[in-house]
PDB file of N, CA and C in Angstrom:
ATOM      1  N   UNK A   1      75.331 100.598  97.450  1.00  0.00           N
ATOM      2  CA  UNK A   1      76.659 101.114  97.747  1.00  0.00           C
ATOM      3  C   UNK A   1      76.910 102.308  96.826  1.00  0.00           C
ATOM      4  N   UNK A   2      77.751 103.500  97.243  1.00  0.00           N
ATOM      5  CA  UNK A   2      77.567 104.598  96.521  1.00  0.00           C
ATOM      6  C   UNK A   2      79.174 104.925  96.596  1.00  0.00           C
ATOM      7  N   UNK A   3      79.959 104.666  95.709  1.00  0.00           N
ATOM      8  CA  UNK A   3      81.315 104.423  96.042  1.00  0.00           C
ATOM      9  C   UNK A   3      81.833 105.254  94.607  1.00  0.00           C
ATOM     10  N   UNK A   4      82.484 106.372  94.911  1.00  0.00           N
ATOM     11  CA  UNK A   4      82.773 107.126  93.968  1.00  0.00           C
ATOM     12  C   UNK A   4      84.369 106.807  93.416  1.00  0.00           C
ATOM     13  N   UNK A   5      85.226 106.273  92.600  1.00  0.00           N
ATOM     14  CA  UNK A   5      86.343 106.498  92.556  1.00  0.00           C
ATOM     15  C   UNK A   5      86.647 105.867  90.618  1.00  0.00           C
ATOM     16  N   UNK A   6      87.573 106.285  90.211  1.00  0.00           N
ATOM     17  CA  UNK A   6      88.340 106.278  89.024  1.00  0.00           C
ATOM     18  C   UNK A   6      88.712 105.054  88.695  1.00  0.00           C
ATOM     19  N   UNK A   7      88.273 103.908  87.762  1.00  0.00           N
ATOM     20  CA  UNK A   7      88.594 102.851  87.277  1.00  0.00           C
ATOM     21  C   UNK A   7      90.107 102.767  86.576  1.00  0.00           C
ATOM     22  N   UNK A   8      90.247 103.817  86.116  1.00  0.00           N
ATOM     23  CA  UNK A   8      91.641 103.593  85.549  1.00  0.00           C
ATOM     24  C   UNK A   8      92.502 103.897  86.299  1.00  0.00           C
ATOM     25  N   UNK A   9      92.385 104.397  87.807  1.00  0.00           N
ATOM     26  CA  UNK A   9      93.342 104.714  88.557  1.00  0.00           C
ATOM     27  C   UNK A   9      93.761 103.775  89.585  1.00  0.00           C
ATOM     28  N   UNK A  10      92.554 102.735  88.674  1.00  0.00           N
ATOM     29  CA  UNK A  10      92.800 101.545  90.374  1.00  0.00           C
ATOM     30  C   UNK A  10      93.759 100.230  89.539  1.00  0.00           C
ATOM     31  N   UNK A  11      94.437  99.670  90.453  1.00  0.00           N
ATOM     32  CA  UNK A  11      95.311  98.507  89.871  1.00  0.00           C
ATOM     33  C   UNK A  11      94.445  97.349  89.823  1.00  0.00           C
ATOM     34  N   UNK A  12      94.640  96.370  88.998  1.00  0.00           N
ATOM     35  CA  UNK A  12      94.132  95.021  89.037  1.00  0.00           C
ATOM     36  C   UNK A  12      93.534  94.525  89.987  1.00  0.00           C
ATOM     37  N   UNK A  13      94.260  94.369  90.551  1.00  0.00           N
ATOM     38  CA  UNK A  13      93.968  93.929  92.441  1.00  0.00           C
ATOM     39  C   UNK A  13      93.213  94.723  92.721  1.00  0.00           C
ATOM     40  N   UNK A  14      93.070  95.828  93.011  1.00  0.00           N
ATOM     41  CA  UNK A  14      91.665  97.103  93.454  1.00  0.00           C
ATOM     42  C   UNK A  14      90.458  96.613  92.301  1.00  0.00           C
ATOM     43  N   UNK A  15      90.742  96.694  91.425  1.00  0.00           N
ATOM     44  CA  UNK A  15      89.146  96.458  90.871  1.00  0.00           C
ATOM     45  C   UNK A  15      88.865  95.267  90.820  1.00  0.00           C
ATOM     46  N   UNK A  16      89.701  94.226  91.117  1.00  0.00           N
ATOM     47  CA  UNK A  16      89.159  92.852  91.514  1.00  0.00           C
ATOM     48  C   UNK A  16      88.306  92.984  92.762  1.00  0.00           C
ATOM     49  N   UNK A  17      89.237  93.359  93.817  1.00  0.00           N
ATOM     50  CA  UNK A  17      88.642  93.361  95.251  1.00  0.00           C
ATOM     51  C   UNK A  17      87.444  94.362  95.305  1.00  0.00           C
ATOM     52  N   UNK A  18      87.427  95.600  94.654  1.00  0.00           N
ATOM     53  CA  UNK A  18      86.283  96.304  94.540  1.00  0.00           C
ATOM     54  C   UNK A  18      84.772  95.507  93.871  1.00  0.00           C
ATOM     55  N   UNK A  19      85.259  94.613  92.638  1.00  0.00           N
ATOM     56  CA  UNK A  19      83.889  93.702  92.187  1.00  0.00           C
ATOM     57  C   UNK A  19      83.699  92.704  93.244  1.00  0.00           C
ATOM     58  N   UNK A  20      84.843  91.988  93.634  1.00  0.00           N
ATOM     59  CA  UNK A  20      84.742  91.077  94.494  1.00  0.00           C
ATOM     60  C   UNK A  20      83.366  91.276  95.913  1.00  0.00           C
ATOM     61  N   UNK A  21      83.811  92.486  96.131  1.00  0.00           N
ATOM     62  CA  UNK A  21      83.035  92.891  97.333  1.00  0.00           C
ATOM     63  C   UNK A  21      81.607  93.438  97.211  1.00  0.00           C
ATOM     64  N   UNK A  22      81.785  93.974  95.983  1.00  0.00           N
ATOM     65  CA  UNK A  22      80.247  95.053  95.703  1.00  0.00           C
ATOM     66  C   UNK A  22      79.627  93.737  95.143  1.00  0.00           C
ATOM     67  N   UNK A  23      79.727  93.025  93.817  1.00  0.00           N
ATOM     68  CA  UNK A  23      78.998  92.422  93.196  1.00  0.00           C
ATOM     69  C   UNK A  23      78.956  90.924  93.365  1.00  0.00           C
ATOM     70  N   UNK A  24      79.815  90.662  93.940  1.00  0.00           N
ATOM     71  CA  UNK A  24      80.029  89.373  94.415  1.00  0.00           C
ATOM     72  C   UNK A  24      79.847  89.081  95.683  1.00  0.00           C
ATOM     73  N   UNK A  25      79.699  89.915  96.563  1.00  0.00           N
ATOM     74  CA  UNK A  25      79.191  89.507  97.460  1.00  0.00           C
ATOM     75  C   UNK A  25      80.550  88.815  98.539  1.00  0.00           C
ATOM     76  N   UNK A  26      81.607  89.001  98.617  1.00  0.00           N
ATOM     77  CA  UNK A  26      82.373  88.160  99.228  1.00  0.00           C
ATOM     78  C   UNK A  26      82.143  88.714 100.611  1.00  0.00           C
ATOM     79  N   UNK A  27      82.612  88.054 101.656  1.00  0.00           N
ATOM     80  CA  UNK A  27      82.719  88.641 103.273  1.00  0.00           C
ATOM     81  C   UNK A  27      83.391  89.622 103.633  1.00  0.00           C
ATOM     82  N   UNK A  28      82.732  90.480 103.972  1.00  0.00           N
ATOM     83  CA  UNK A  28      84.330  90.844 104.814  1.00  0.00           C
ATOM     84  C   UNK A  28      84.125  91.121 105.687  1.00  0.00           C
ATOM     85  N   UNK A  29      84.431  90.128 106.879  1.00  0.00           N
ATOM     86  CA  UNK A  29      84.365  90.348 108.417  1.00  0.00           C
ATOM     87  C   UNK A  29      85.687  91.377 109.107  1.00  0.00           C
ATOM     88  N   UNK A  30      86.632  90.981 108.979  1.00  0.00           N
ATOM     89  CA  UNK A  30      87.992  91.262 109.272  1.00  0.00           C
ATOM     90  C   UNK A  30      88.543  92.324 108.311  1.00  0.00           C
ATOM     91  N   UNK A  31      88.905  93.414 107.639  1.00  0.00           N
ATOM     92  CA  UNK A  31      89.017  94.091 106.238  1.00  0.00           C
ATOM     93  C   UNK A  31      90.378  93.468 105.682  1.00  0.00           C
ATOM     94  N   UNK A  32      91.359  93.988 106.754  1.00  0.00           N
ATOM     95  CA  UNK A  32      92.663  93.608 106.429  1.00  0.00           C
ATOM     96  C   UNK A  32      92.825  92.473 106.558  1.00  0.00           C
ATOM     97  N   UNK A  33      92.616  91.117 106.910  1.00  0.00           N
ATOM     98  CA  UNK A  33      93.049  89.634 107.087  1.00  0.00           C
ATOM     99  C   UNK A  33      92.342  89.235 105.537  1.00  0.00           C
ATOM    100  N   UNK A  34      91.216  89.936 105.455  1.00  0.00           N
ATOM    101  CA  UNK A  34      90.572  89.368 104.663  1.00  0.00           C
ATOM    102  C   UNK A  34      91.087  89.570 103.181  1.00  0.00           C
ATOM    103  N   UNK A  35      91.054  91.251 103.237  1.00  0.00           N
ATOM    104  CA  UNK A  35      92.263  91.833 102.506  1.00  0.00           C
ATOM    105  C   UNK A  35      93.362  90.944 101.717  1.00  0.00           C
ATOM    106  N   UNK A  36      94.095  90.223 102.443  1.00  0.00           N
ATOM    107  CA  UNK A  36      95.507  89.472 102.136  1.00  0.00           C
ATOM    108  C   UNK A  36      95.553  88.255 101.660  1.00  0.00           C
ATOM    109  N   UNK A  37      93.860  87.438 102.390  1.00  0.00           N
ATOM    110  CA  UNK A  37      93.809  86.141 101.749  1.00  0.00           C
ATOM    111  C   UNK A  37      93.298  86.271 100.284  1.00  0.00           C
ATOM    112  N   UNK A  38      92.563  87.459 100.041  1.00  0.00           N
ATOM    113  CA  UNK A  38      92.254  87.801  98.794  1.00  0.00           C
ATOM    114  C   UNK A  38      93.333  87.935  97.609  1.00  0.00           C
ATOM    115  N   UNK A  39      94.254  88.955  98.347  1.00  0.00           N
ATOM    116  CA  UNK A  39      95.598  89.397  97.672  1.00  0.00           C
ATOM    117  C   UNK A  39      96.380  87.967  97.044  1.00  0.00           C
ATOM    118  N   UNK A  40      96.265  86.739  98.348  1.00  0.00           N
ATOM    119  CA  UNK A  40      96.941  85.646  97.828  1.00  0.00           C
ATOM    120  C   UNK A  40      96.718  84.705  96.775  1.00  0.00           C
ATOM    121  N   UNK A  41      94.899  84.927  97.253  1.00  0.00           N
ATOM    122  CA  UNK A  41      94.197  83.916  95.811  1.00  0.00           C
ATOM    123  C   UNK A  41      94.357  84.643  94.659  1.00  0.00           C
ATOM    124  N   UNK A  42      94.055  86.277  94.508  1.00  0.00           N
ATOM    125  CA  UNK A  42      94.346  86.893  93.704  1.00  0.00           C
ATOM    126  C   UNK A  42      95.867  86.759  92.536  1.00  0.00           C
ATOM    127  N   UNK A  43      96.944  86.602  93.236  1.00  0.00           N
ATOM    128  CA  UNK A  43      98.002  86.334  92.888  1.00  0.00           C
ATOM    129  C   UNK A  43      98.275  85.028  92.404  1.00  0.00           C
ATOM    130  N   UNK A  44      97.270  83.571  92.622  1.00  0.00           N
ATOM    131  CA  UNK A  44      97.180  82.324  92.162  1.00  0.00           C
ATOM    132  C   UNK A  44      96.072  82.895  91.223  1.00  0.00           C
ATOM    133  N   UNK A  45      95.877  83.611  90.494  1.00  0.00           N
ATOM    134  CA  UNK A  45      95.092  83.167  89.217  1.00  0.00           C
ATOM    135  C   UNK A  45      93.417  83.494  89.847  1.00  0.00           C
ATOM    136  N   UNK A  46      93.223  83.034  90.830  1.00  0.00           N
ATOM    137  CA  UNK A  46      91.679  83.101  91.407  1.00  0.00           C
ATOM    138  C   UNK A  46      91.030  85.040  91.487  1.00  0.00           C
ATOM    139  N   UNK A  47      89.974  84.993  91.185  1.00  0.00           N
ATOM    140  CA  UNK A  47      88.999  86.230  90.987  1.00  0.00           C
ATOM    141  C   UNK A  47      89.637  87.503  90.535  1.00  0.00           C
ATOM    142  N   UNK A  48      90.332  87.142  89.113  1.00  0.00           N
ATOM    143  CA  UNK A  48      90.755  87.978  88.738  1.00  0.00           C
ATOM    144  C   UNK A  48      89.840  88.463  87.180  1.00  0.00           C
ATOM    145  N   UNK A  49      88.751  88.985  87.943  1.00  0.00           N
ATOM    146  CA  UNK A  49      87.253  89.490  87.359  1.00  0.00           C
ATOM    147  C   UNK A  49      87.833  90.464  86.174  1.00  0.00           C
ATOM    148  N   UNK A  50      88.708  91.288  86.196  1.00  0.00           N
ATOM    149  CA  UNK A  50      88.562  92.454  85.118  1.00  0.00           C
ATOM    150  C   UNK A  50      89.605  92.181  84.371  1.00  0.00           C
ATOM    151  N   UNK A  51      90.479  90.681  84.491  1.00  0.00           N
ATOM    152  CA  UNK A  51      91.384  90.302  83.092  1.00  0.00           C
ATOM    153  C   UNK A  51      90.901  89.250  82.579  1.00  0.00           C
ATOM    154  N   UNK A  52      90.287  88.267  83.326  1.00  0.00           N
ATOM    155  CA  UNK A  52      90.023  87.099  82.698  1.00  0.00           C
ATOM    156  C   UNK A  52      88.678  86.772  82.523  1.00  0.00           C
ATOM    157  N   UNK A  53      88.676  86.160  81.208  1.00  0.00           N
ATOM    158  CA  UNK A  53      87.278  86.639  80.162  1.00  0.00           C
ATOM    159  C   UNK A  53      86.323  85.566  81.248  1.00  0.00           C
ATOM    160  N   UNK A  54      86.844  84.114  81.545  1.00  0.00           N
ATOM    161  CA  UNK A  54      86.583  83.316  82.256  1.00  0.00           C
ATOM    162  C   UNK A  54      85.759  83.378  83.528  1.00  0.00           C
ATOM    163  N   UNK A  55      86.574  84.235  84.316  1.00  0.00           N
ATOM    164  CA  UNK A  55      86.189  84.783  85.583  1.00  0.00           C
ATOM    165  C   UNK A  55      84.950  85.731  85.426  1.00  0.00           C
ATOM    166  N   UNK A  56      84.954  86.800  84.655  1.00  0.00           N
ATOM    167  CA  UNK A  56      83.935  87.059  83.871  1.00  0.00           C
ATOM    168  C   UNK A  56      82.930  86.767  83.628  1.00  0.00           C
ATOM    169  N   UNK A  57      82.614  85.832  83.308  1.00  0.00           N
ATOM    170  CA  UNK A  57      81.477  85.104  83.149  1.00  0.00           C
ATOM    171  C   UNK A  57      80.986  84.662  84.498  1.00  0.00           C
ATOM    172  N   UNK A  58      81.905  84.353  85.062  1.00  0.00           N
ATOM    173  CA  UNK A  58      81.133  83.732  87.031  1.00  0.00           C
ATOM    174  C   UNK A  58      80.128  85.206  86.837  1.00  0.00           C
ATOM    175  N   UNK A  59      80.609  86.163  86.987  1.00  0.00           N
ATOM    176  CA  UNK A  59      79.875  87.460  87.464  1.00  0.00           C
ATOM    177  C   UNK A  59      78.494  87.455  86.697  1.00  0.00           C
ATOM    178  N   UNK A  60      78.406  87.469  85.254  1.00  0.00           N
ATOM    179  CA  UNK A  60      77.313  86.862  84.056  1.00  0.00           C
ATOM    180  C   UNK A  60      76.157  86.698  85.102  1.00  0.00           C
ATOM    181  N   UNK A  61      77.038  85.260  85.086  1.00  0.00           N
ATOM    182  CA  UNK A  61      76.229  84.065  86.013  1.00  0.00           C
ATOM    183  C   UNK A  61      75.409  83.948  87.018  1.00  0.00           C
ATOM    184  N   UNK A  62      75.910  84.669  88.178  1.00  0.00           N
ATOM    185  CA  UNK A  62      75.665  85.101  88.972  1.00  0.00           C
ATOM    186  C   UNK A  62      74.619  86.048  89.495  1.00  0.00           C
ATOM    187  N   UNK A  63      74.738  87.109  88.217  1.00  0.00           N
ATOM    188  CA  UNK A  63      73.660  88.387  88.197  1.00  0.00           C
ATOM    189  C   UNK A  63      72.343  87.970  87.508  1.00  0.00           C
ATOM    190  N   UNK A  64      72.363  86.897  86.598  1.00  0.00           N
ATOM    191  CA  UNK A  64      71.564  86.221  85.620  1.00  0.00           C
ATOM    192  C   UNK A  64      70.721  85.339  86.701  1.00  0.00           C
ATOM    193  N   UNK A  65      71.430  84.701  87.666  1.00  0.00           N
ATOM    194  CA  UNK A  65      70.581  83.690  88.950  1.00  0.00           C
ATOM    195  C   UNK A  65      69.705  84.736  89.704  1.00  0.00           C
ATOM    196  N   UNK A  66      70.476  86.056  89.338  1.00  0.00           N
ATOM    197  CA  UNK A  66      69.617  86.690  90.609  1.00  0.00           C
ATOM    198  C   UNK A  66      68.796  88.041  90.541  1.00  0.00           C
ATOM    199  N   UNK A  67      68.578  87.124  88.849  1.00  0.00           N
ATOM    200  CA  UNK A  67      67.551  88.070  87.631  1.00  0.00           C
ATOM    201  C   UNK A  67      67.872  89.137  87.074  1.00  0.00           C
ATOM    202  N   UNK A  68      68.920  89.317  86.974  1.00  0.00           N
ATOM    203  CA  UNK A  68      69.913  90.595  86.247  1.00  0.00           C
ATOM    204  C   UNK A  68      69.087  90.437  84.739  1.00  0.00           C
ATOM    205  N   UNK A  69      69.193  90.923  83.834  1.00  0.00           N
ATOM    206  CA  UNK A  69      69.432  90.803  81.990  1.00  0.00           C
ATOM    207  C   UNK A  69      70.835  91.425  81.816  1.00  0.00           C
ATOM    208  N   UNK A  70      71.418  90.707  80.893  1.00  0.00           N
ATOM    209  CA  UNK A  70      72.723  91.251  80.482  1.00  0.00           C
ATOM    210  C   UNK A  70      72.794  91.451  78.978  1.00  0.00           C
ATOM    211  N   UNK A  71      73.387  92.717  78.539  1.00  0.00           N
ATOM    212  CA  UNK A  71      73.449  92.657  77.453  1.00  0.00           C
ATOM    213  C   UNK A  71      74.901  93.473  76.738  1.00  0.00           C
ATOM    214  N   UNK A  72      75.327  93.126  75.871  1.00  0.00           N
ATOM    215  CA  UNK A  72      76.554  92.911  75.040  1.00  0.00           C
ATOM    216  C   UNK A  72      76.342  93.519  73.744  1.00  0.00           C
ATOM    217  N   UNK A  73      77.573  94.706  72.888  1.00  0.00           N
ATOM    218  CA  UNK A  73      77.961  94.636  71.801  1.00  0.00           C
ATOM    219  C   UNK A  73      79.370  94.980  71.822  1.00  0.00           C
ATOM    220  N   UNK A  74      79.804  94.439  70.735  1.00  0.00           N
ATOM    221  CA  UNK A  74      81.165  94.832  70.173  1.00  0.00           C
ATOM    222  C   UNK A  74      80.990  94.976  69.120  1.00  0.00           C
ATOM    223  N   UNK A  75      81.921  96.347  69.377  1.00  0.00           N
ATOM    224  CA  UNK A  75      81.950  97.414  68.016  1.00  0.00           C
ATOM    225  C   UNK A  75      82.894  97.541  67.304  1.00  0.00           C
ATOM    226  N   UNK A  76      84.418  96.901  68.009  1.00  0.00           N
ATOM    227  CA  UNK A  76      85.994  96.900  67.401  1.00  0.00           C
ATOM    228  C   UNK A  76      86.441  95.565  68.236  1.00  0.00           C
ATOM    229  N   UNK A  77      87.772  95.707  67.875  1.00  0.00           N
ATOM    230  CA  UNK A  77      88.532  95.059  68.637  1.00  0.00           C
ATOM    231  C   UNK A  77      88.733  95.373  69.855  1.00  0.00           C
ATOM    232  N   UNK A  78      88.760  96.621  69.743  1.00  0.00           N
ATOM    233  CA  UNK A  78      89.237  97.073  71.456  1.00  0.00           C
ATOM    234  C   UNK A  78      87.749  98.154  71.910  1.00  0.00           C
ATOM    235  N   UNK A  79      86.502  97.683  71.831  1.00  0.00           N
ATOM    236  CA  UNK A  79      85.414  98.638  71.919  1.00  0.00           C
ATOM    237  C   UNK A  79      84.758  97.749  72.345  1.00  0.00           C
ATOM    238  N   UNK A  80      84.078  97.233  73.738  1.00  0.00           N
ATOM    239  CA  UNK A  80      83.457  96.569  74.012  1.00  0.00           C
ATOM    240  C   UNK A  80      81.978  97.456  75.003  1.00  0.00           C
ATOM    241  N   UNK A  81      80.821  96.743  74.942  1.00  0.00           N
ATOM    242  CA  UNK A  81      79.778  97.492  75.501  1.00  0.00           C
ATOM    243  C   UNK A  81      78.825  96.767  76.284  1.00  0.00           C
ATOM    244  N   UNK A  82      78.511  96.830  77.767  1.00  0.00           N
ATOM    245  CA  UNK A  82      77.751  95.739  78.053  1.00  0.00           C
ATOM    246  C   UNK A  82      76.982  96.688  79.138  1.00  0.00           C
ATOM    247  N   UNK A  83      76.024  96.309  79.368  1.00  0.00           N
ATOM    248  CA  UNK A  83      74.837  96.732  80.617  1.00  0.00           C
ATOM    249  C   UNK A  83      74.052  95.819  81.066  1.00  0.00           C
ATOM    250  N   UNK A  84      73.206  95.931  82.325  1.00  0.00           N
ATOM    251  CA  UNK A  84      72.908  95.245  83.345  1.00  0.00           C
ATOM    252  C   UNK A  84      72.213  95.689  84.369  1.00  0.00           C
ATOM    253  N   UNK A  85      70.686  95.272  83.869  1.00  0.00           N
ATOM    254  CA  UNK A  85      69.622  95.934  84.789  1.00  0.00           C
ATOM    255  C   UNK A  85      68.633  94.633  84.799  1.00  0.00           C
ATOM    256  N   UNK A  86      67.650  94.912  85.709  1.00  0.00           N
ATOM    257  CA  UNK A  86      66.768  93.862  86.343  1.00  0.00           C
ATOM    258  C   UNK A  86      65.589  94.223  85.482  1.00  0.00           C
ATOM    259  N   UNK A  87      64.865  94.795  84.479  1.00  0.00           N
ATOM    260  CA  UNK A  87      64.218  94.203  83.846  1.00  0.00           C
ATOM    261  C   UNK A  87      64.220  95.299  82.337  1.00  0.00           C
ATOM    262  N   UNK A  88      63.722  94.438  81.473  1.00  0.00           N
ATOM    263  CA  UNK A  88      63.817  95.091  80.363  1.00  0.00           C
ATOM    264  C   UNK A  88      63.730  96.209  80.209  1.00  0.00           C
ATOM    265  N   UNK A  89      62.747  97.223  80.942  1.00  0.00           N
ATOM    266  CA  UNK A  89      62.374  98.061  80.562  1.00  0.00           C
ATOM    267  C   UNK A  89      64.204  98.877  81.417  1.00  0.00           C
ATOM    268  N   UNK A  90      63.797  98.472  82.240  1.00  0.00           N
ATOM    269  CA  UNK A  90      65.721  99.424  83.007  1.00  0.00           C
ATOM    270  C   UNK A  90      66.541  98.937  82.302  1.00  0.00           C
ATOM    271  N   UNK A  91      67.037  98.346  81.493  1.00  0.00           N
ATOM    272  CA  UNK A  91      67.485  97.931  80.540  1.00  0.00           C
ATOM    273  C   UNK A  91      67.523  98.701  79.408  1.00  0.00           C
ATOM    274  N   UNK A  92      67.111  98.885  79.126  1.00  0.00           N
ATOM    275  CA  UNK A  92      66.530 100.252  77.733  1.00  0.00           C
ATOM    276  C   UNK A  92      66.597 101.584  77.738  1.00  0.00           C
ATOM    277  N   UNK A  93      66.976 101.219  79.263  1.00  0.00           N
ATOM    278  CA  UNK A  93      67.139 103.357  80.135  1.00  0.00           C
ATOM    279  C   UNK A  93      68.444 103.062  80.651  1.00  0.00           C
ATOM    280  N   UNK A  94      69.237 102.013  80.690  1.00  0.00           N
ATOM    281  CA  UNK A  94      70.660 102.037  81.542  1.00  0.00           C
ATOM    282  C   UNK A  94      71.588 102.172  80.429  1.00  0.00           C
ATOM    283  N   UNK A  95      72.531 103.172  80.426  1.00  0.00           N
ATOM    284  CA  UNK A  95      73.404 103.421  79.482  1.00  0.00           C
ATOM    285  C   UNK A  95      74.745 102.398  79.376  1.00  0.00           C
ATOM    286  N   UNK A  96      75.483 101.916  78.705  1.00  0.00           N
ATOM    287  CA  UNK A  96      76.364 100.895  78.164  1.00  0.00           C
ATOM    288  C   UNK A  96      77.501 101.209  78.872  1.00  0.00           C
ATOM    289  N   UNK A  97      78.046 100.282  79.475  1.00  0.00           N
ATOM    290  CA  UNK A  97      79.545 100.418  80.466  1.00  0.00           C
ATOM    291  C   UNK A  97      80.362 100.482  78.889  1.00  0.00           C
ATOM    292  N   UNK A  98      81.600 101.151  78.765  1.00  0.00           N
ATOM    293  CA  UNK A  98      82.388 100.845  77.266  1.00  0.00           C
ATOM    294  C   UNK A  98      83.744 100.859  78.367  1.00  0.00           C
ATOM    295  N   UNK A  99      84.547  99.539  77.490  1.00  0.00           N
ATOM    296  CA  UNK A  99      86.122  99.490  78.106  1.00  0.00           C
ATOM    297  C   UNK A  99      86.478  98.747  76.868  1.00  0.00           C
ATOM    298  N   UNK A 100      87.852  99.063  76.701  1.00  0.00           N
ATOM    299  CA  UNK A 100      88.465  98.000  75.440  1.00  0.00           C
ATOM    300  C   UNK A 100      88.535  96.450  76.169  1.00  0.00           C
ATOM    301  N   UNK A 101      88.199  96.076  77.093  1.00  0.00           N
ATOM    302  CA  UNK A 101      87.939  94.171  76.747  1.00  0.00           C
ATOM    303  C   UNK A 101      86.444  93.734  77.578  1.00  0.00           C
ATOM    304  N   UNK A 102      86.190  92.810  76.843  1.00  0.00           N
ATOM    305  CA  UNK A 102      85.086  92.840  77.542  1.00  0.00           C
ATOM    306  C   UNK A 102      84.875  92.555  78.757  1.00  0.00           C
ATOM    307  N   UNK A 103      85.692  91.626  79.275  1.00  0.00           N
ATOM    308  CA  UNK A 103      86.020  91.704  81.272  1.00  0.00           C
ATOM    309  C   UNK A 103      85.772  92.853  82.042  1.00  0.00           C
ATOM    310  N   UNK A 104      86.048  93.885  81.123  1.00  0.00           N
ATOM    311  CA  UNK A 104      86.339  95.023  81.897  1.00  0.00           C
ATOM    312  C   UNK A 104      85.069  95.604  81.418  1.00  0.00           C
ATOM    313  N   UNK A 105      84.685  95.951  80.708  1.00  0.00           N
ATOM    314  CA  UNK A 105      83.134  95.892  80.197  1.00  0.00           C
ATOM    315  C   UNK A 105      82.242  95.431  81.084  1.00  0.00           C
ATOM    316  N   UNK A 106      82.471  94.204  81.660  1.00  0.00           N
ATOM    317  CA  UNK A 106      81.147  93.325  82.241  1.00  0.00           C
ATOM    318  C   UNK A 106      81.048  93.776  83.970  1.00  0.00           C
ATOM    319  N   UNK A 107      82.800  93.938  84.303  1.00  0.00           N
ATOM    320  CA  UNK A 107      82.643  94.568  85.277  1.00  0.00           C
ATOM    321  C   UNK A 107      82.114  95.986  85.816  1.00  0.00           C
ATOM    322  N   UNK A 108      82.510  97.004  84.683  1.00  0.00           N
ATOM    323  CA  UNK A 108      82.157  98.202  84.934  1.00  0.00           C
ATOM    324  C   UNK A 108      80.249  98.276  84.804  1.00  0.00           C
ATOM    325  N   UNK A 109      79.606  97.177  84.085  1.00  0.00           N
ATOM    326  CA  UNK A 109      78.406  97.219  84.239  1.00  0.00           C
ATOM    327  C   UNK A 109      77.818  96.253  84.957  1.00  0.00           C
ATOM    328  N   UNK A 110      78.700  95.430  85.757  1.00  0.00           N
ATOM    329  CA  UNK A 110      78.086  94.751  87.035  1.00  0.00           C
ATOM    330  C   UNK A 110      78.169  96.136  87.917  1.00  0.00           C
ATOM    331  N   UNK A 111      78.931  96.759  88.021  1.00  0.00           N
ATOM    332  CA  UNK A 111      79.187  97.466  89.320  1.00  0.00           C
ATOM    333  C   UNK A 111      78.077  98.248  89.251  1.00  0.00           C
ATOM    334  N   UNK A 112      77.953  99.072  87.935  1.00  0.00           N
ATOM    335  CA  UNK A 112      76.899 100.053  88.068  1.00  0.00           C
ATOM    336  C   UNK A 112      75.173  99.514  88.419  1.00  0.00           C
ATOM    337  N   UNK A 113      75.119  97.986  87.730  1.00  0.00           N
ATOM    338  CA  UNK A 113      73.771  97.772  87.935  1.00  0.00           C
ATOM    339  C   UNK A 113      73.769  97.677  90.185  1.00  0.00           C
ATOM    340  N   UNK A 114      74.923  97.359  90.310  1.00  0.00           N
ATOM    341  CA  UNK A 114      74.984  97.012  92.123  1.00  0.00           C
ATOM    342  C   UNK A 114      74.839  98.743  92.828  1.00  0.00           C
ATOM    343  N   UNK A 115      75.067  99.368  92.053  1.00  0.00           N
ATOM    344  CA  UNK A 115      75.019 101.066  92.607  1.00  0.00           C
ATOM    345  C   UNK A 115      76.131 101.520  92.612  1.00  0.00           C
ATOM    346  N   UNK A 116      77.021 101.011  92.310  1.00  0.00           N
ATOM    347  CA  UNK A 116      78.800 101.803  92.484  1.00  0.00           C
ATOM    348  C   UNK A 116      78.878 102.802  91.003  1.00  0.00           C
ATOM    349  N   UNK A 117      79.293 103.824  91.610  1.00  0.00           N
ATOM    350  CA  UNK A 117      79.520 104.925  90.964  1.00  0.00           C
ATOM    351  C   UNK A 117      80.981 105.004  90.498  1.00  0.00           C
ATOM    352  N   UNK A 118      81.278 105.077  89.391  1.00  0.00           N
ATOM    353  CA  UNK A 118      82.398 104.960  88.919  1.00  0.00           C
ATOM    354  C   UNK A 118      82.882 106.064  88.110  1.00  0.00           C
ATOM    355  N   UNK A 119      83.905 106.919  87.761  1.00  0.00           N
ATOM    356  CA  UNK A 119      83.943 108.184  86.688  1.00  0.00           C
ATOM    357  C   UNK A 119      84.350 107.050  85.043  1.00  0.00           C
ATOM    358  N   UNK A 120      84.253 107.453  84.061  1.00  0.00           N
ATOM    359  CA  UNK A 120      84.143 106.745  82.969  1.00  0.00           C
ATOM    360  C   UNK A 120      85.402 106.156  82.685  1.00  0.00           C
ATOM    361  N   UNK A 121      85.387 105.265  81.747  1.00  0.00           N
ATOM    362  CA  UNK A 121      86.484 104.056  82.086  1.00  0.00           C
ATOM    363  C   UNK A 121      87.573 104.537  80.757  1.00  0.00           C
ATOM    364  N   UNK A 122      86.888 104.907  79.728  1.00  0.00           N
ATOM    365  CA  UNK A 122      88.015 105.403  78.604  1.00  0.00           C
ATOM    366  C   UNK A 122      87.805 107.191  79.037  1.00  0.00           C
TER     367      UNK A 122
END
């Protein structure tokens, strides 16, 4: 997927539904029906990937089953760094997603290891 657009310009809900779809794999048969049931679980707490550290980790998880490597530093409090490539050596050549939490960290380098093109997050 080759999906060009601005992380900080998208609301909660957009970069949920944007991981939701690229890296997670969810359906989308219908855009808009599908759209809304998302919006609703979204609004109960469910796949809310780029606030909750929790949810977060599903994604980990997920990329790790399906031979991802993930890797992590923190440098501050609000400086987080993570990347995500399929084998060591792409790993060592893929440059570090940086966002102040790490949710947002894990997402911006799920997306990139899936091919989504993103402009930089700070």
């Amino acid at each position: 997927m080759n999906i060009i657009c601005s992380w900080n310009r998208l609301s909660n809900l957009e970069r949920n539904l944007l991981v939701g779809i690229s890296v997670m794999n969810f359906p989308v048969d219908n855009h808009e029906e599908w759209k809304k049931s998302f919006e609703y679980h979204h609004e109960m707490g469910l796949w809310n990937f780029s606030t909750n550290p929790k949810q977060a980790y599903d994604i980990i998880e997920k990329l790790i089953n399906e031979g991802y490597l993930v890797e992590f530093k923190n440098h501050s409090f609000k400086k987080f760094l993570c990347r995500i490539a399929l084998s060591a050596k792409m790993l060592s050549n893929t440059p570090y997603s940086e966002a102040e939490s790490f949710q947002e960290a894990v997402c911006l380098a799920a997306l990139r290891a899936k091919g989504v093109k993103l402009e930089t997050c700070l």
